[in-house]
N, C-alpha and C. Protein backbone atom coordinates (compact mmCIF):
# COMPACT_ATOMS: atom_id res chain seq x y z
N UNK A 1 -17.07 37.76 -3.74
CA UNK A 1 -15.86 37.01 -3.52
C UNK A 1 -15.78 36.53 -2.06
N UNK A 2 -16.02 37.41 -0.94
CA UNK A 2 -16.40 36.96 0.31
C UNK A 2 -17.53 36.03 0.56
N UNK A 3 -18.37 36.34 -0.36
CA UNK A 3 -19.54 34.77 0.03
C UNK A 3 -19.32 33.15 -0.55
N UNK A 4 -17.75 33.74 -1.53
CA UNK A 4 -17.51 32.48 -1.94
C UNK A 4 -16.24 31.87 -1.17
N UNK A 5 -15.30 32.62 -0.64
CA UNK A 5 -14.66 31.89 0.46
C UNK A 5 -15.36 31.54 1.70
N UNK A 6 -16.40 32.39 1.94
CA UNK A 6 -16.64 31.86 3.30
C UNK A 6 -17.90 30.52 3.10
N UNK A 7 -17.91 29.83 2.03
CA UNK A 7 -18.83 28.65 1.46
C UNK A 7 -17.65 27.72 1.31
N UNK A 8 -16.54 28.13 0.73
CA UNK A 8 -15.10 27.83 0.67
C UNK A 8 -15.06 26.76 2.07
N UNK A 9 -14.89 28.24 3.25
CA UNK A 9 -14.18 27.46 4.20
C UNK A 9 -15.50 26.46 5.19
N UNK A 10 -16.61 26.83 5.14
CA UNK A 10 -17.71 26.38 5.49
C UNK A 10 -17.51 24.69 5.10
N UNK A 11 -17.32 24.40 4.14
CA UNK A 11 -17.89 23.28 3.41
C UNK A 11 -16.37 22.55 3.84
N UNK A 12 -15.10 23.19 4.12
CA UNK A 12 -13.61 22.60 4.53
C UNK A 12 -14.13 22.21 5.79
N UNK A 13 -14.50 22.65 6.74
CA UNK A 13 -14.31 22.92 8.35
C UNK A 13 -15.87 21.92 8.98
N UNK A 14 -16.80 22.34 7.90
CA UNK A 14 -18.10 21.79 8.79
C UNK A 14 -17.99 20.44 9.36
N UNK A 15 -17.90 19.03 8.12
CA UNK A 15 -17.51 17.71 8.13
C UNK A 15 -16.79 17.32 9.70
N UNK A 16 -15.44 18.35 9.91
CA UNK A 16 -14.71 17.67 10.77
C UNK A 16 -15.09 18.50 12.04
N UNK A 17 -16.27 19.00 11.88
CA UNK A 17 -16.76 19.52 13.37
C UNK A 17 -18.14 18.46 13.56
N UNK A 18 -18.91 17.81 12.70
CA UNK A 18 -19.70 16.92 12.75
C UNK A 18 -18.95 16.02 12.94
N UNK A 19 -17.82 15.10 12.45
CA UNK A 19 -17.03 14.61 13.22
C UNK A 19 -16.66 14.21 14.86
N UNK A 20 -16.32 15.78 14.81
CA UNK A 20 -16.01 15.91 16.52
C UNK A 20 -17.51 15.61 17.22
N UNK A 21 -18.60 16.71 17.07
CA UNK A 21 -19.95 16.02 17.51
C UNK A 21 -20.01 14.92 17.85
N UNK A 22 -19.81 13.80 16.77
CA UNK A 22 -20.41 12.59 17.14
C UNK A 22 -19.20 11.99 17.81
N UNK A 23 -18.00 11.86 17.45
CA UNK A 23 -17.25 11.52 18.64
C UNK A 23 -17.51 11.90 20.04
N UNK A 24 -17.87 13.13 20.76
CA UNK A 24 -18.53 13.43 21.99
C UNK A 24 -19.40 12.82 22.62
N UNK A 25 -20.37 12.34 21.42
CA UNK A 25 -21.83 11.87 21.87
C UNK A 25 -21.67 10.45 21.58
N UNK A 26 -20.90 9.55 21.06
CA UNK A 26 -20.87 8.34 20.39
C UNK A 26 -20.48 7.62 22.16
N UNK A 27 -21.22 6.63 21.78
CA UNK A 27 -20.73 5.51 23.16
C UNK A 27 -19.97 4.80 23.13
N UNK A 28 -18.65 5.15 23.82
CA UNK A 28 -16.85 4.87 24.16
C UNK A 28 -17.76 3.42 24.51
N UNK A 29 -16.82 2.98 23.15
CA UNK A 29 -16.74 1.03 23.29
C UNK A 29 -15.19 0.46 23.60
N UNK A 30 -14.52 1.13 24.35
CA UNK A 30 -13.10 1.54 24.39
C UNK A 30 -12.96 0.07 25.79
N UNK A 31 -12.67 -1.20 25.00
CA UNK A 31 -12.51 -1.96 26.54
C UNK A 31 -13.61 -3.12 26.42
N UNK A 32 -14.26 -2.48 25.56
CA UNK A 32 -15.70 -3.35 25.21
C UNK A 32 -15.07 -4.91 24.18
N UNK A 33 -15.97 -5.93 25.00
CA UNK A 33 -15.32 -7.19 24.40
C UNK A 33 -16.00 -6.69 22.38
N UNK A 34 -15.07 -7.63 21.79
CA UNK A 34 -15.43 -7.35 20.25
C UNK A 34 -16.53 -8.52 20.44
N UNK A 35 -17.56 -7.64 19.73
CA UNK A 35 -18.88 -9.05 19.39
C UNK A 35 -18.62 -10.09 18.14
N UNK A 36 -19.20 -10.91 17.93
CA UNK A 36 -18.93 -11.95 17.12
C UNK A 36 -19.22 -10.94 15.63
N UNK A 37 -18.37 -11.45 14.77
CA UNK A 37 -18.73 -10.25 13.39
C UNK A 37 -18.46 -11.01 12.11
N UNK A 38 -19.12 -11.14 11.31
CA UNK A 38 -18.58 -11.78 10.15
C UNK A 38 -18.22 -11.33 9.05
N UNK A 39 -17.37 -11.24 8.53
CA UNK A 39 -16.50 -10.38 7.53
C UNK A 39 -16.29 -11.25 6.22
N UNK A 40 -15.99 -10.80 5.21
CA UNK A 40 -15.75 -11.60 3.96
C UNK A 40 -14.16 -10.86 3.00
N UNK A 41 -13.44 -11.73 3.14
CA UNK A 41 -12.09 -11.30 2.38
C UNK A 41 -12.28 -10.80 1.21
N UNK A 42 -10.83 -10.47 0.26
CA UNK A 42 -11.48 -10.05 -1.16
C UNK A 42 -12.00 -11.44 -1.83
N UNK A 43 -12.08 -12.34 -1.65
CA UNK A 43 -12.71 -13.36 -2.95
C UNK A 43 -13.12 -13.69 -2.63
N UNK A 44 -14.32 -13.64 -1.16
CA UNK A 44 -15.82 -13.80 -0.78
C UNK A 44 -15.64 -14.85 0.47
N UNK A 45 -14.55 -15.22 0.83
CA UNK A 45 -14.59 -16.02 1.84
C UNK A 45 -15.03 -15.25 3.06
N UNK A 46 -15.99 -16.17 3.81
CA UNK A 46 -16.18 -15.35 5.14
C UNK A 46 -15.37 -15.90 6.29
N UNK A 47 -14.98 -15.26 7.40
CA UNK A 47 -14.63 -15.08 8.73
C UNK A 47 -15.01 -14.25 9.76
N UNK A 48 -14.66 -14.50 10.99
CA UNK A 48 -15.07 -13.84 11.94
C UNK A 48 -13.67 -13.46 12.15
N UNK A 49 -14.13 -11.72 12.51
CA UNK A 49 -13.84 -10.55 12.52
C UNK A 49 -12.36 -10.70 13.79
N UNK A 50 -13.06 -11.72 14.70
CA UNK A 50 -12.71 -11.48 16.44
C UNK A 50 -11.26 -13.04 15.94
N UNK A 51 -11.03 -13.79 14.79
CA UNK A 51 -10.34 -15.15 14.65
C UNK A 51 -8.87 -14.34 13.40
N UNK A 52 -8.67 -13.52 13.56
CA UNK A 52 -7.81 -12.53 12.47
C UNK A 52 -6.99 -12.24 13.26
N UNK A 53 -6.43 -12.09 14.28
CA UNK A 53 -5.49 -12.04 15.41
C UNK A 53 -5.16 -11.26 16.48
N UNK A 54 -4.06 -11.04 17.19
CA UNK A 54 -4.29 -10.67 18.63
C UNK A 54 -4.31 -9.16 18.51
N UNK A 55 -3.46 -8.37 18.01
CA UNK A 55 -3.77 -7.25 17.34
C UNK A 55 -4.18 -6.61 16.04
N UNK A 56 -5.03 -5.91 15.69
CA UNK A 56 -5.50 -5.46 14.44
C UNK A 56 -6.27 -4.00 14.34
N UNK A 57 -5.55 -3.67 13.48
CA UNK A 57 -5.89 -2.39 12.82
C UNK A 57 -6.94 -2.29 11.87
N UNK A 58 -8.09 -1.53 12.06
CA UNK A 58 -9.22 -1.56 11.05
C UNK A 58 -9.11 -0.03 10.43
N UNK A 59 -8.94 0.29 9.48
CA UNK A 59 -9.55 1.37 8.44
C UNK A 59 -10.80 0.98 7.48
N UNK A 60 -11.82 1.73 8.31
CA UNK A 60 -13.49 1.56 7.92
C UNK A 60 -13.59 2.81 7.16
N UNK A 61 -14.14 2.28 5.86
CA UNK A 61 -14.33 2.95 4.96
C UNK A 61 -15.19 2.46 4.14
N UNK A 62 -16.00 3.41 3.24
CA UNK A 62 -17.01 2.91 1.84
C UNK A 62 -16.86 3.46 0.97
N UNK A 63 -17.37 3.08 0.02
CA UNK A 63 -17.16 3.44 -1.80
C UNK A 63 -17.74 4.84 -1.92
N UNK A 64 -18.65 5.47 -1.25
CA UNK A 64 -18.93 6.57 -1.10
C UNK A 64 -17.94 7.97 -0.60
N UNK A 65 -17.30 7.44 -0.15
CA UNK A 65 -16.25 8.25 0.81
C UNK A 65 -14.76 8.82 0.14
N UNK A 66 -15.04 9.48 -0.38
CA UNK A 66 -13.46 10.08 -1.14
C UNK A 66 -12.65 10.47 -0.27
N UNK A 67 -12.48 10.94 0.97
CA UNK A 67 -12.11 11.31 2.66
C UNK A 67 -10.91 9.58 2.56
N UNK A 68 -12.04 8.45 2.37
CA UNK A 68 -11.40 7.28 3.06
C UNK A 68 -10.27 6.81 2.28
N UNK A 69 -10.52 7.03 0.60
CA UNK A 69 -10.02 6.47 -0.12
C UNK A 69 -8.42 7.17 -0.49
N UNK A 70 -8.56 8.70 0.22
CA UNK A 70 -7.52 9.72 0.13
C UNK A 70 -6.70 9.33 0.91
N UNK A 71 -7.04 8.67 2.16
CA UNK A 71 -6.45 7.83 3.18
C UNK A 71 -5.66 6.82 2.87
N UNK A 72 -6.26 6.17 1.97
CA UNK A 72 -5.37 5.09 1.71
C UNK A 72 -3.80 4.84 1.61
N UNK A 73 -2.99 5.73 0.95
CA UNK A 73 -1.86 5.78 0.93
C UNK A 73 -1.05 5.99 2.51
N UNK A 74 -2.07 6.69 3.37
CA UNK A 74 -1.10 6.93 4.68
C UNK A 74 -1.32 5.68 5.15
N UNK A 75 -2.36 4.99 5.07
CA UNK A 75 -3.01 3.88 6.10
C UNK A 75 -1.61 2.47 5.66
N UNK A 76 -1.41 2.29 4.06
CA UNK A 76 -0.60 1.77 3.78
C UNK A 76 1.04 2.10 4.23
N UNK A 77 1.24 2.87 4.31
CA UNK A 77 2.59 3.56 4.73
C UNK A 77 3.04 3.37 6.23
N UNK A 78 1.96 3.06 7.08
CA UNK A 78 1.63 3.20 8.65
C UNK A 78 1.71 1.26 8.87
N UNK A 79 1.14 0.48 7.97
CA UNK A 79 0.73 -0.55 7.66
C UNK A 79 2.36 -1.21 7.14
N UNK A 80 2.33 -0.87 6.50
CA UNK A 80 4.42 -0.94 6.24
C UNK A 80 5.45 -1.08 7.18
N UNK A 81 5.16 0.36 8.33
CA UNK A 81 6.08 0.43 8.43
C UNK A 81 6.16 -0.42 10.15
N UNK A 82 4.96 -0.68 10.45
CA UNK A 82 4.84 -1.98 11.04
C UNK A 82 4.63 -3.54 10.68
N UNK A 83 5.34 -3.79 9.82
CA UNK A 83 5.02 -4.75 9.29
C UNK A 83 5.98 -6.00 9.87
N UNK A 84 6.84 -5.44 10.86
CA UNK A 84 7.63 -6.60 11.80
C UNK A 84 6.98 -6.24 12.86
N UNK A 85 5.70 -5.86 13.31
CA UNK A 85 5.51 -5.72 14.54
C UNK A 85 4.20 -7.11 14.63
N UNK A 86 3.41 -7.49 15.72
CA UNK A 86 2.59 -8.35 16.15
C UNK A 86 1.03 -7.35 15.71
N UNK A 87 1.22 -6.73 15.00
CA UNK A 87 -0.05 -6.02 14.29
C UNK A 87 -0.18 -6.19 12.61
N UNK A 88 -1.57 -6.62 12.64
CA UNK A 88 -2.04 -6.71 11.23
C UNK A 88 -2.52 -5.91 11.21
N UNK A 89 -2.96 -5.70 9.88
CA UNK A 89 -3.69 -4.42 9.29
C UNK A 89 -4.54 -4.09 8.14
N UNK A 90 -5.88 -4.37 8.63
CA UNK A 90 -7.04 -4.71 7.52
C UNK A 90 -7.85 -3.14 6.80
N UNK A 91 -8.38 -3.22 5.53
CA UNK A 91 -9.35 -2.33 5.09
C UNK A 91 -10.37 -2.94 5.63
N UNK A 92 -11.28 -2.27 6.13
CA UNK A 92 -12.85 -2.77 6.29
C UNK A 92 -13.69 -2.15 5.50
N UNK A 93 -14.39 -2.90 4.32
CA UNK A 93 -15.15 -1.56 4.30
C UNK A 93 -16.81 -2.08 4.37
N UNK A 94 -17.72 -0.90 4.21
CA UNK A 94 -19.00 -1.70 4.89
C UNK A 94 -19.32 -0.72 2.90
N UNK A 95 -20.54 -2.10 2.47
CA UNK A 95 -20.70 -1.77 1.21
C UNK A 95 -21.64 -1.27 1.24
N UNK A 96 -22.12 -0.40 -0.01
CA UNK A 96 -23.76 0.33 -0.70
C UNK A 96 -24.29 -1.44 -1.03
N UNK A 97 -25.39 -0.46 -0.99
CA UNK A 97 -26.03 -1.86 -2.28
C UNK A 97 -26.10 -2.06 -3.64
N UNK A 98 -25.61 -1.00 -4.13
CA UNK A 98 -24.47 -1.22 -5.73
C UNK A 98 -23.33 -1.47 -5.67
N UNK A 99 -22.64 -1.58 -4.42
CA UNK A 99 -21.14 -2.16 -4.47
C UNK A 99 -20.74 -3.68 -4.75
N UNK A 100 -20.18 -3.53 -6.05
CA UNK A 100 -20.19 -5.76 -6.38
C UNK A 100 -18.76 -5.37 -5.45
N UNK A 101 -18.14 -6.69 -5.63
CA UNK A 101 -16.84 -7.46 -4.95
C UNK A 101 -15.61 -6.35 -6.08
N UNK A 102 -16.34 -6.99 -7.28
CA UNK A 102 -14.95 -5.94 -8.22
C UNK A 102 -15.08 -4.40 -7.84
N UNK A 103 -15.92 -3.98 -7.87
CA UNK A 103 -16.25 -2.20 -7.44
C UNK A 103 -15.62 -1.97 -6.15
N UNK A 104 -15.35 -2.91 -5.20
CA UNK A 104 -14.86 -1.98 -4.20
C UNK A 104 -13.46 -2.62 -4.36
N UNK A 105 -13.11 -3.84 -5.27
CA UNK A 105 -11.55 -3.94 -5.15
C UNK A 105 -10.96 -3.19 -5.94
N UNK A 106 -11.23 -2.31 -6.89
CA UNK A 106 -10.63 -1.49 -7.58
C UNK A 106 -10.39 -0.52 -7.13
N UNK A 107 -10.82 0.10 -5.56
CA UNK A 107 -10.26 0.97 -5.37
C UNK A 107 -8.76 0.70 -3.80
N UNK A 108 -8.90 -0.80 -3.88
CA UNK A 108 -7.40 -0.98 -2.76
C UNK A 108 -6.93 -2.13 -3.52
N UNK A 109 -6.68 -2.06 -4.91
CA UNK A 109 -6.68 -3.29 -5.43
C UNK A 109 -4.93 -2.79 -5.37
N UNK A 110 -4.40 -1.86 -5.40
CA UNK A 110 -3.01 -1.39 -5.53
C UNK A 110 -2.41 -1.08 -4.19
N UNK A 111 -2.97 -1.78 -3.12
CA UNK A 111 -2.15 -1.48 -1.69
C UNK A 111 -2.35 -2.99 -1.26
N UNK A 112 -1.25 -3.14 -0.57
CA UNK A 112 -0.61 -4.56 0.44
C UNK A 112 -1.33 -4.97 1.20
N UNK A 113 -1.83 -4.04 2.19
CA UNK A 113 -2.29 -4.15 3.20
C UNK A 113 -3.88 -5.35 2.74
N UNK A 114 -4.12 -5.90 3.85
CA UNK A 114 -5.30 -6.75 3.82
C UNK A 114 -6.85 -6.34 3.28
N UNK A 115 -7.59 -6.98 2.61
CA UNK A 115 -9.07 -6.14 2.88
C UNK A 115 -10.05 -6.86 3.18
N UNK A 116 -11.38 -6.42 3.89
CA UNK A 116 -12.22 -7.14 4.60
C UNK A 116 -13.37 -6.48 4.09
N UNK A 117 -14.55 -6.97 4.25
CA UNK A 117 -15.49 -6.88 3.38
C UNK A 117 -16.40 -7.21 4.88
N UNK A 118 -17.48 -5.67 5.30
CA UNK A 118 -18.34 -6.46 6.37
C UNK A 118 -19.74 -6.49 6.03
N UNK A 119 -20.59 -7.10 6.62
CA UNK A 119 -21.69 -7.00 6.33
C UNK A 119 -22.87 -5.75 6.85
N UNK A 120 -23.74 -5.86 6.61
CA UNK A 120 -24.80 -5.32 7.21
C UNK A 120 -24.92 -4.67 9.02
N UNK A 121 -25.34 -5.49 9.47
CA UNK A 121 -25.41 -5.61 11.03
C UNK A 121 -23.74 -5.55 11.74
N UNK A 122 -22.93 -5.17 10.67
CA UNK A 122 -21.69 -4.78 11.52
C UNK A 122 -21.24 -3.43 11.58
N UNK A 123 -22.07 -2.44 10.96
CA UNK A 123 -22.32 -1.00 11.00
C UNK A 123 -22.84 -0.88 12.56
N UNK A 124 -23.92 -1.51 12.78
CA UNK A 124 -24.37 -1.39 14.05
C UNK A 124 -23.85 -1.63 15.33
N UNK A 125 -23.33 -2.97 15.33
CA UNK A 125 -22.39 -3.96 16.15
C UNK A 125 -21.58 -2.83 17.14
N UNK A 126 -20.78 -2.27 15.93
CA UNK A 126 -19.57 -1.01 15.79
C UNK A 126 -19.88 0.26 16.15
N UNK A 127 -21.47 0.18 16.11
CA UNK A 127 -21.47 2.01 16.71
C UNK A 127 -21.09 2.94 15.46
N UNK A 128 -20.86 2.50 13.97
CA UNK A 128 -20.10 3.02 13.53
C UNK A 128 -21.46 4.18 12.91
N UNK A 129 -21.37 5.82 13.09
CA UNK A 129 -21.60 6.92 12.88
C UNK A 129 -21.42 7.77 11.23
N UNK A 130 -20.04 7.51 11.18
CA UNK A 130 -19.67 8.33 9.55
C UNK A 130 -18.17 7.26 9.33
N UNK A 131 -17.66 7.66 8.52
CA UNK A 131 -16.42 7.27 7.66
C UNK A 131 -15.59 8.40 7.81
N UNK A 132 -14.70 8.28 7.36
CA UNK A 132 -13.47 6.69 8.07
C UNK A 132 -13.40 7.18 9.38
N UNK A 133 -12.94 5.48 9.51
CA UNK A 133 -12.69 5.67 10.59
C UNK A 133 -11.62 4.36 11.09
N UNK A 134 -10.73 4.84 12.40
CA UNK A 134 -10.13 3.34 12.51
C UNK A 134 -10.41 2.61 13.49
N UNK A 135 -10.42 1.33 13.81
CA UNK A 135 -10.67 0.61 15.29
C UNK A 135 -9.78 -0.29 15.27
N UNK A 136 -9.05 0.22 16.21
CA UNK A 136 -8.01 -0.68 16.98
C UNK A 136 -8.56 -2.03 18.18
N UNK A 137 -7.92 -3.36 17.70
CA UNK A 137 -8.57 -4.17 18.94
C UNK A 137 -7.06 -4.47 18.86
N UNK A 138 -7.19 -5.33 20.56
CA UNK A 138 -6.16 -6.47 20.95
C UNK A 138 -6.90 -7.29 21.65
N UNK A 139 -6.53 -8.50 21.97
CA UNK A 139 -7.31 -9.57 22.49
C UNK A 139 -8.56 -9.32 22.39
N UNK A 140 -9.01 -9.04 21.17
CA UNK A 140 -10.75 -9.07 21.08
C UNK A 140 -11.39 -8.16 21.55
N UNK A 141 -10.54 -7.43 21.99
CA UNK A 141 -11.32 -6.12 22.93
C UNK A 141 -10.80 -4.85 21.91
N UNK A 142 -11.98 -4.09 22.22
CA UNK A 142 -11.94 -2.91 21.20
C UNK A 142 -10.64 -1.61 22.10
N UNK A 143 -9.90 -1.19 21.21
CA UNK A 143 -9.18 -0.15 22.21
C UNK A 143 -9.47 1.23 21.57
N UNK A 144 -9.71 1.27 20.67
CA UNK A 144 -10.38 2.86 20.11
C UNK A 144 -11.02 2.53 19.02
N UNK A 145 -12.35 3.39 18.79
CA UNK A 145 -12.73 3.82 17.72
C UNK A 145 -12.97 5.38 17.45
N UNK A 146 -12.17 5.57 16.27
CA UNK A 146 -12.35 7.02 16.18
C UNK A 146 -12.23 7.59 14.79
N UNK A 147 -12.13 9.11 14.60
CA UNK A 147 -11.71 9.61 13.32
C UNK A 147 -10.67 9.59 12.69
N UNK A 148 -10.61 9.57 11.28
CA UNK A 148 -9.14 10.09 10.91
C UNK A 148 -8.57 11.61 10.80
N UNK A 149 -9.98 12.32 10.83
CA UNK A 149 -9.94 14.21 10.94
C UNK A 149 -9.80 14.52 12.20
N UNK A 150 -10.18 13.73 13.30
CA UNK A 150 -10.01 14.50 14.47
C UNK A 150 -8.65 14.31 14.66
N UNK A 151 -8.05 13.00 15.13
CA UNK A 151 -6.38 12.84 15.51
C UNK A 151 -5.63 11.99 14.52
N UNK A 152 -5.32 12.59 13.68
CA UNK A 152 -3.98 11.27 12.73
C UNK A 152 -3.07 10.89 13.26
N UNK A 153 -2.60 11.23 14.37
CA UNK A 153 -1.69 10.03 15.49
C UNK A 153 -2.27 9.10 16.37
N UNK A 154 -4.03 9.48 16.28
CA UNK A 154 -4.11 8.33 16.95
C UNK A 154 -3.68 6.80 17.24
N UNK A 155 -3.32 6.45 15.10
CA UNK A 155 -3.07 5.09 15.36
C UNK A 155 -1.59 4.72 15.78
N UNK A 156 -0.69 5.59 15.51
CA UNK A 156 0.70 5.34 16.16
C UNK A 156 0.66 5.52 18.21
N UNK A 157 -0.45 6.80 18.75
CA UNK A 157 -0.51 6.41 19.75
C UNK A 157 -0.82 5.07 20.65
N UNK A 158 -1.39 4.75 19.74
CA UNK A 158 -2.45 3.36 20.50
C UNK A 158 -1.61 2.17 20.22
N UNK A 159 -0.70 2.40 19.17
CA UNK A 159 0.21 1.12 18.57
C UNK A 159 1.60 1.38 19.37
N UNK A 160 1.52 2.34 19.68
CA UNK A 160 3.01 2.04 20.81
C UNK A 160 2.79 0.80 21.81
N UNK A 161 1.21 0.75 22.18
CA UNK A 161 1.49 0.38 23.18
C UNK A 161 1.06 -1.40 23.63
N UNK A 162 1.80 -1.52 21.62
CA UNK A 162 1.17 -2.64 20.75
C UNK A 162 2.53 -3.32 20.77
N UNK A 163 3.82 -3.05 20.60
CA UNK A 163 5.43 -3.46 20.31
C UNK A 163 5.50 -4.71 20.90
């Protein structure tokens, strides 16, 4: 019974200490101009990433990720309840290569909030490590990228200073 809680709490705790890891070691793009990025809405139109407006909220996530998709309801709720403020607020998600257009809209096909669709070479662009995760820009410039396990106030911290 002890080797099965402590597999229990092992398998709770490990994730968001690999987490923290790579946040330590990940290279603070915090200030860093946003690079050119091309993104595709839900019905395949593309845009660049940096032409979506002066502030924006990213929740990066994939079809793989039950973590991101559990998220969803706060990300929407947070997404709400700024919704008179000068902040938008996009899903990003970066796809498998079995993910069609319908497969990943079925799982934010029931929230408000925006969704974005990125490509390939914008995993990289981003530095991006694991899922989820959110990145805050304003004027094109990146102001955090980080976890949703390490700080869940991050995005209300960083959006104060968004009003």
């Amino acid at each position: 019974m002890i080797y099965i809680a402590c597999i229990l709490l092992i398998t709770l705790f490990l994730p968001n200490y690999y987490n923290f890891l790579w946040d330590r070691k990940s290279k603070d793009l915090s200030g860093v101009q946003l690079p050119k990025l091309l993104v595709y809405d839900e019905v395949g139109n593309s845009k660049f990433l940096n032409d979506l407006g002066e502030t924006i909220v990213l929740d990066v996530w994939t079809t793989s990720c039950a973590t991101c998709i559990k998220e969803f309801p706060k990300f929407q709720k947070v997404a709400t309840s700024y919704k008179n403020h000068k902040v938008k607020f996009y899903s990003l998600n970066f796809p498998l290569r079995r993910d069609t257009q319908n497969y990943i809209n079925k799982f934010t096909e029931q929230y408000t909030f925006k969704k974005l669709i990125a490509d390939r070479t914008t995993v990289e662009k981003l530095n991006i490590k694991y899922f989820p995760q959110y990145i805050i820009i304003k004027n094109n410039k990146i102001q955090y990228i980080g976890s949703l396990n390490i700080n869940k106030s991050s995005i209300l911290v960083h959006d104060k200073k968004y009003n």
